[in-house]
C-alpha atoms as a PDB file:
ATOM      1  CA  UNK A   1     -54.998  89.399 -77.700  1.00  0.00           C
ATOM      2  CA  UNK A   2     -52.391  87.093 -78.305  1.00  0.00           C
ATOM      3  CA  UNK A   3     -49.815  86.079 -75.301  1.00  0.00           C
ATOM      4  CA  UNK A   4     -45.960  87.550 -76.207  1.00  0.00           C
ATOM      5  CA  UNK A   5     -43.817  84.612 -77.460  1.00  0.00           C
ATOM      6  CA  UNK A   6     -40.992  86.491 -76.434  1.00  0.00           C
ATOM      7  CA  UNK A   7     -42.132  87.208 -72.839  1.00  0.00           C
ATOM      8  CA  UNK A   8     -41.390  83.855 -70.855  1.00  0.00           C
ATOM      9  CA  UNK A   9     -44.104  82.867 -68.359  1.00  0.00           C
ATOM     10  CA  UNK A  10     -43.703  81.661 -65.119  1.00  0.00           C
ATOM     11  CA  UNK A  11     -44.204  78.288 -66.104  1.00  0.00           C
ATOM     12  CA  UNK A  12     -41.457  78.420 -69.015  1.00  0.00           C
ATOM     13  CA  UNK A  13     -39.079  80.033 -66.201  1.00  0.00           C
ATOM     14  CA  UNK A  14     -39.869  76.659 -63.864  1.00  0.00           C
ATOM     15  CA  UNK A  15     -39.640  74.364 -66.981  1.00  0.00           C
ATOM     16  CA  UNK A  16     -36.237  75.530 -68.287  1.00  0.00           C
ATOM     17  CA  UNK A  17     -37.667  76.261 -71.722  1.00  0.00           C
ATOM     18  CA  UNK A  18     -39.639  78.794 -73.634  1.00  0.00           C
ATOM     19  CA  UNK A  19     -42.972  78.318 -74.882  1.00  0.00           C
ATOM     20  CA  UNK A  20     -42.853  77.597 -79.361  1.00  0.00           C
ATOM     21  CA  UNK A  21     -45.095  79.672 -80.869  1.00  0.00           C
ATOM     22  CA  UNK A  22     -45.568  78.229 -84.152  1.00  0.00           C
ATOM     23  CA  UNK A  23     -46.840  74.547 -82.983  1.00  0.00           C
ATOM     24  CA  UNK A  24     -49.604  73.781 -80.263  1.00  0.00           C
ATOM     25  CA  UNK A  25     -47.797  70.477 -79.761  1.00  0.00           C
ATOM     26  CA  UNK A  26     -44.323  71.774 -78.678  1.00  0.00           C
ATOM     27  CA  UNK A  27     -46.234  73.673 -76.034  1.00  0.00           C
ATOM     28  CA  UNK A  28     -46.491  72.451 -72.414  1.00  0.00           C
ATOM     29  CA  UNK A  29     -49.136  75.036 -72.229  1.00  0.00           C
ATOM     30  CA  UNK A  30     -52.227  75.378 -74.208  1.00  0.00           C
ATOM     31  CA  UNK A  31     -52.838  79.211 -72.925  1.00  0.00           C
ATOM     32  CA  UNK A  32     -49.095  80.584 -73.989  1.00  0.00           C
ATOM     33  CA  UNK A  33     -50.338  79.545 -77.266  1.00  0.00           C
ATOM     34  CA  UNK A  34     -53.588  80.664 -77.712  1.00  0.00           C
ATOM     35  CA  UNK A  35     -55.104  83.846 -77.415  1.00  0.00           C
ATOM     36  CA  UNK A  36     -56.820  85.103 -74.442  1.00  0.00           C
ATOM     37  CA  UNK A  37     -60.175  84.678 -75.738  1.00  0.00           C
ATOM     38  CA  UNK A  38     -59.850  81.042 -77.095  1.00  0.00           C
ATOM     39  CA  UNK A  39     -58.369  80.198 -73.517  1.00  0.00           C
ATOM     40  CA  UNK A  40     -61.418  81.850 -71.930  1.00  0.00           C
ATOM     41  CA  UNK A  41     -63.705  79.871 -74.609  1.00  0.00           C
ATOM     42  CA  UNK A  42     -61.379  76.740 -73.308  1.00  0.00           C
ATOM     43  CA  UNK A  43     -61.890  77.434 -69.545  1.00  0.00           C
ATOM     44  CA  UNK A  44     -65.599  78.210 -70.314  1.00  0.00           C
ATOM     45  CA  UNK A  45     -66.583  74.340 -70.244  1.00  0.00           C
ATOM     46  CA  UNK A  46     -66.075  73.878 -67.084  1.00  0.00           C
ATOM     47  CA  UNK A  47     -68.197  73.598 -63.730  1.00  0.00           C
ATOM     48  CA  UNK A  48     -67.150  75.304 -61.008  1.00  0.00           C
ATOM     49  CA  UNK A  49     -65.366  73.021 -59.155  1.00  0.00           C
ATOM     50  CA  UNK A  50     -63.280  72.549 -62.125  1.00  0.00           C
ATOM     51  CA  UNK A  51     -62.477  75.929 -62.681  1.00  0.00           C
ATOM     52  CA  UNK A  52     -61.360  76.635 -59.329  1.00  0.00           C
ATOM     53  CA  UNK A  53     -58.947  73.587 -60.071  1.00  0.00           C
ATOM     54  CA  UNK A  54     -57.372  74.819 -63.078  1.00  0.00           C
ATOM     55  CA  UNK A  55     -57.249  77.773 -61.270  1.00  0.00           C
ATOM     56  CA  UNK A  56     -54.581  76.143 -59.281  1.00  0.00           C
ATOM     57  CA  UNK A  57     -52.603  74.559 -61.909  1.00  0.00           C
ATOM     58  CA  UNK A  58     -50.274  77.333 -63.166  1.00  0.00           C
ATOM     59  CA  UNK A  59     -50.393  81.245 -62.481  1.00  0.00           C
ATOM     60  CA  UNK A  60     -51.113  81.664 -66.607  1.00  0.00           C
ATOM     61  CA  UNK A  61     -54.417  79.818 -66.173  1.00  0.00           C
ATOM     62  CA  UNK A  62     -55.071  81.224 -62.410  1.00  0.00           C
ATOM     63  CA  UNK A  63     -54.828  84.941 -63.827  1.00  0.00           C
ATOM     64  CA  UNK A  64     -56.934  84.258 -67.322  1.00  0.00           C
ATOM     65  CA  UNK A  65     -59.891  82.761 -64.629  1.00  0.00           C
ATOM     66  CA  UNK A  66     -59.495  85.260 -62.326  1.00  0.00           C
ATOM     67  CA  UNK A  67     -59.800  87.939 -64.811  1.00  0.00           C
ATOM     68  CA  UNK A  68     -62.764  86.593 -66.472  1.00  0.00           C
ATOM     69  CA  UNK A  69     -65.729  87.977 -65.047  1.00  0.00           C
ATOM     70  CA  UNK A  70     -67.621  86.175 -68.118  1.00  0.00           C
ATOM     71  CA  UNK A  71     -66.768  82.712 -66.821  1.00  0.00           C
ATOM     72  CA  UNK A  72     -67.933  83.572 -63.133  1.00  0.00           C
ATOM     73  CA  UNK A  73     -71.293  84.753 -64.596  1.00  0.00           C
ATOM     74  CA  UNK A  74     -71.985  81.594 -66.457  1.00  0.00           C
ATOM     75  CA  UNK A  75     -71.258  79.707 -63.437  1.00  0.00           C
ATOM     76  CA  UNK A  76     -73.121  82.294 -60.770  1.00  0.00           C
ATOM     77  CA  UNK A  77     -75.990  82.157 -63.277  1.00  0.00           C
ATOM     78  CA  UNK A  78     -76.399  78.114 -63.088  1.00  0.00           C
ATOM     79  CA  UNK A  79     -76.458  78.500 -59.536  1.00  0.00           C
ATOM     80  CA  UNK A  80     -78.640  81.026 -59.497  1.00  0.00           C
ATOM     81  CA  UNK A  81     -81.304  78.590 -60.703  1.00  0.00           C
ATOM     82  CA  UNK A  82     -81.426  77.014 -57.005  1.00  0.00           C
ATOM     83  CA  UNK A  83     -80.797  79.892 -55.300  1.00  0.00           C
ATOM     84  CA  UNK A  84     -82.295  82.966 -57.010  1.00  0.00           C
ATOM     85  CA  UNK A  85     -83.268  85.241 -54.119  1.00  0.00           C
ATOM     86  CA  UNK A  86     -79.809  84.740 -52.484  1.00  0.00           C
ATOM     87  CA  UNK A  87     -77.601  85.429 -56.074  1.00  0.00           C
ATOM     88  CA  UNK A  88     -80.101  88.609 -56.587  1.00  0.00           C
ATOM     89  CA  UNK A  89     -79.469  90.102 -53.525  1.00  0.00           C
ATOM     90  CA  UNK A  90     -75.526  89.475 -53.376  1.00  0.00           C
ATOM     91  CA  UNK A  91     -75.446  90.897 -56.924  1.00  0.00           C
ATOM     92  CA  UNK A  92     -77.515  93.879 -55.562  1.00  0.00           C
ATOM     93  CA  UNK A  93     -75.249  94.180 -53.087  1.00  0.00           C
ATOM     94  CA  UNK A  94     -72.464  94.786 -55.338  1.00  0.00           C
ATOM     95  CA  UNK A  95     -70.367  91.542 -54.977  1.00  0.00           C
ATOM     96  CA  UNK A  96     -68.295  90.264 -57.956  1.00  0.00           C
ATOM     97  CA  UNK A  97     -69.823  87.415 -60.112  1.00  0.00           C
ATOM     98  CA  UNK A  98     -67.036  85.545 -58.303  1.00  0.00           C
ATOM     99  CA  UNK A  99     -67.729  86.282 -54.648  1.00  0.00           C
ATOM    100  CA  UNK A 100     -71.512  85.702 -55.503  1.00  0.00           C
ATOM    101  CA  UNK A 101     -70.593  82.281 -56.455  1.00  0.00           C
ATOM    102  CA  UNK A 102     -68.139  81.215 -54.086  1.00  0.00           C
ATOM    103  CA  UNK A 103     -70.527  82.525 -51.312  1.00  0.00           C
ATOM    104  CA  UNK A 104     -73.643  80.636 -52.818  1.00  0.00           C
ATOM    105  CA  UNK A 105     -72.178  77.360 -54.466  1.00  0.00           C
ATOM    106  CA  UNK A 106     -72.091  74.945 -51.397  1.00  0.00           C
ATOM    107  CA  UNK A 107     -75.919  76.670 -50.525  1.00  0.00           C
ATOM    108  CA  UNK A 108     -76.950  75.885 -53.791  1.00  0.00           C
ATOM    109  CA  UNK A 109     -75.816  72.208 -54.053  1.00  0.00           C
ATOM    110  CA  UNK A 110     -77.317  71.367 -50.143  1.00  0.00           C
ATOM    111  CA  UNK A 111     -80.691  73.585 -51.310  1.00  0.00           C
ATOM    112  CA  UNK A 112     -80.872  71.633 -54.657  1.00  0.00           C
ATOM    113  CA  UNK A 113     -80.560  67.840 -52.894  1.00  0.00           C
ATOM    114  CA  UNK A 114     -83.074  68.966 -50.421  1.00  0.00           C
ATOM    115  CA  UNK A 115     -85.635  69.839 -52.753  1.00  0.00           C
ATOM    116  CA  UNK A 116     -84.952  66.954 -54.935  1.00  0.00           C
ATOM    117  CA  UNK A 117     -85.757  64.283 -52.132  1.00  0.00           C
ATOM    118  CA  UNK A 118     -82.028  63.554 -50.959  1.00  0.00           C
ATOM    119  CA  UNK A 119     -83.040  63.780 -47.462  1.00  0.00           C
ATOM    120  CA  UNK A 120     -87.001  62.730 -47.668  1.00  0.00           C
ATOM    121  CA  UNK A 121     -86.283  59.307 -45.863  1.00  0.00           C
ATOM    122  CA  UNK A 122     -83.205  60.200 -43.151  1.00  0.00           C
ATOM    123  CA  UNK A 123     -84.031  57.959 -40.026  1.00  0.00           C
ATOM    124  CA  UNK A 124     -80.714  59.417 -37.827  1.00  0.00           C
ATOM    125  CA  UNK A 125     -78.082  62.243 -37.984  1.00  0.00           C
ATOM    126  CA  UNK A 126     -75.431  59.512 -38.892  1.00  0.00           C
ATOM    127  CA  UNK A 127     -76.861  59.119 -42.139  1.00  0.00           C
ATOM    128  CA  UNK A 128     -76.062  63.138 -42.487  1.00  0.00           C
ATOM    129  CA  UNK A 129     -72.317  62.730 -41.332  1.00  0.00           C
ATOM    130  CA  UNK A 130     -69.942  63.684 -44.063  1.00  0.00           C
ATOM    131  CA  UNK A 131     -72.253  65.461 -45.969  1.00  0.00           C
ATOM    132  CA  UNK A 132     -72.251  69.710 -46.440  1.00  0.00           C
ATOM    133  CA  UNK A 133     -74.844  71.351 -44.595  1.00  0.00           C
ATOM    134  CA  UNK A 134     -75.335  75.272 -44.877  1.00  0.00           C
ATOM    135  CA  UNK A 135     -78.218  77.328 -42.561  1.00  0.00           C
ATOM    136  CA  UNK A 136     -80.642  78.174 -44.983  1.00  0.00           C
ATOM    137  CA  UNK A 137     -83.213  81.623 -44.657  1.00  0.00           C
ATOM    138  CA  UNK A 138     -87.170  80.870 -43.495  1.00  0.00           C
ATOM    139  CA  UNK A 139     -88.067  81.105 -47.391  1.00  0.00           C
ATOM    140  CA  UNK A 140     -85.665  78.529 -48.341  1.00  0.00           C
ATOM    141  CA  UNK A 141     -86.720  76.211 -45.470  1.00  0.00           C
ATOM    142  CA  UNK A 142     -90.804  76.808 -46.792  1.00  0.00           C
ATOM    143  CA  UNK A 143     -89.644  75.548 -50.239  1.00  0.00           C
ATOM    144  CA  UNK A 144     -88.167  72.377 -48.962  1.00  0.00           C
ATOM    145  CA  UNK A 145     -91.067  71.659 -46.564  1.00  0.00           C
ATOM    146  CA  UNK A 146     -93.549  72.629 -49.647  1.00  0.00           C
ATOM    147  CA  UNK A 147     -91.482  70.039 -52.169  1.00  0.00           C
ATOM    148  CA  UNK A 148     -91.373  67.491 -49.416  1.00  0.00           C
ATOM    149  CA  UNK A 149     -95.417  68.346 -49.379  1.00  0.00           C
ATOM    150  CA  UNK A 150     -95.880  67.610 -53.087  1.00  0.00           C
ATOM    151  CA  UNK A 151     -93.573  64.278 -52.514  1.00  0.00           C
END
């Protein structure tokens, strides 16, 4: 599906000038140029805190990420690896591929550094200070203690 030349976006309007159509470099704007699904492709290489930052750059690029369930799933599904049990049972639950991620990304990150050693060696809370901490589930806490075990 290819975006209307004619139709000026939002970020023409705020610009002062339309969007060309027949050259990628007289764009301000790679999405007015390309269609939807190469934008998608585009928006597809990037991690998730990335995304949610394009996300903020125009409302073209906000409503193509939105939209795309597809690019939620690839990132839900990479945090999924860390935090399997919690990303099953939101998805079970019916949540979006987006709300799944944005409620499991920060667990996923802390649950990740935990089991890879991050924190084996903390002698005080001050060494903590500055860094995100979510409560983790008795399971979660048994897989920590087991890696810190095998350590």
């Amino acid at each position: 599906m290819q975006h209307d030349p004619a139709r000026r976006s939002s970020v023409s309007l705020l610009c002062g000038r339309r969007a060309s159509p027949k050259a990628f470099d007289d764009s301000q704007n790679f999405a007015e140029a390309l269609p939807m699904e190469m934008s998608v492709r585009i928006f597809g290489e990037l991690d998730a805190e990335s995304l949610c930052s394009a996300s903020r750059t125009c409302r073209l690029w906000r409503d193509i990420i939105e939209q795309s369930e597809q690019l939620w799933r690839r990132q839900c599904l990479l945090v999924r690896a860390v935090c399997q049990r919690e990303v099953d049972k939101d998805r079970g639950d019916g949540f979006s591929w987006k709300v799944t991620l944005v409620r499991n990304y920060t667990r996923s990150c802390a649950k990740r550094d935990w089991l890879r050693g991050r924190y084996s060696s903390v002698s005080s809370a001050d060494e903590l200070l500055g860094r995100k901490m979510v409560p983790f589930d008795a399971e979660t806490w048994g897989e920590i203690l087991q890696a810190e075990l095998n350590r």
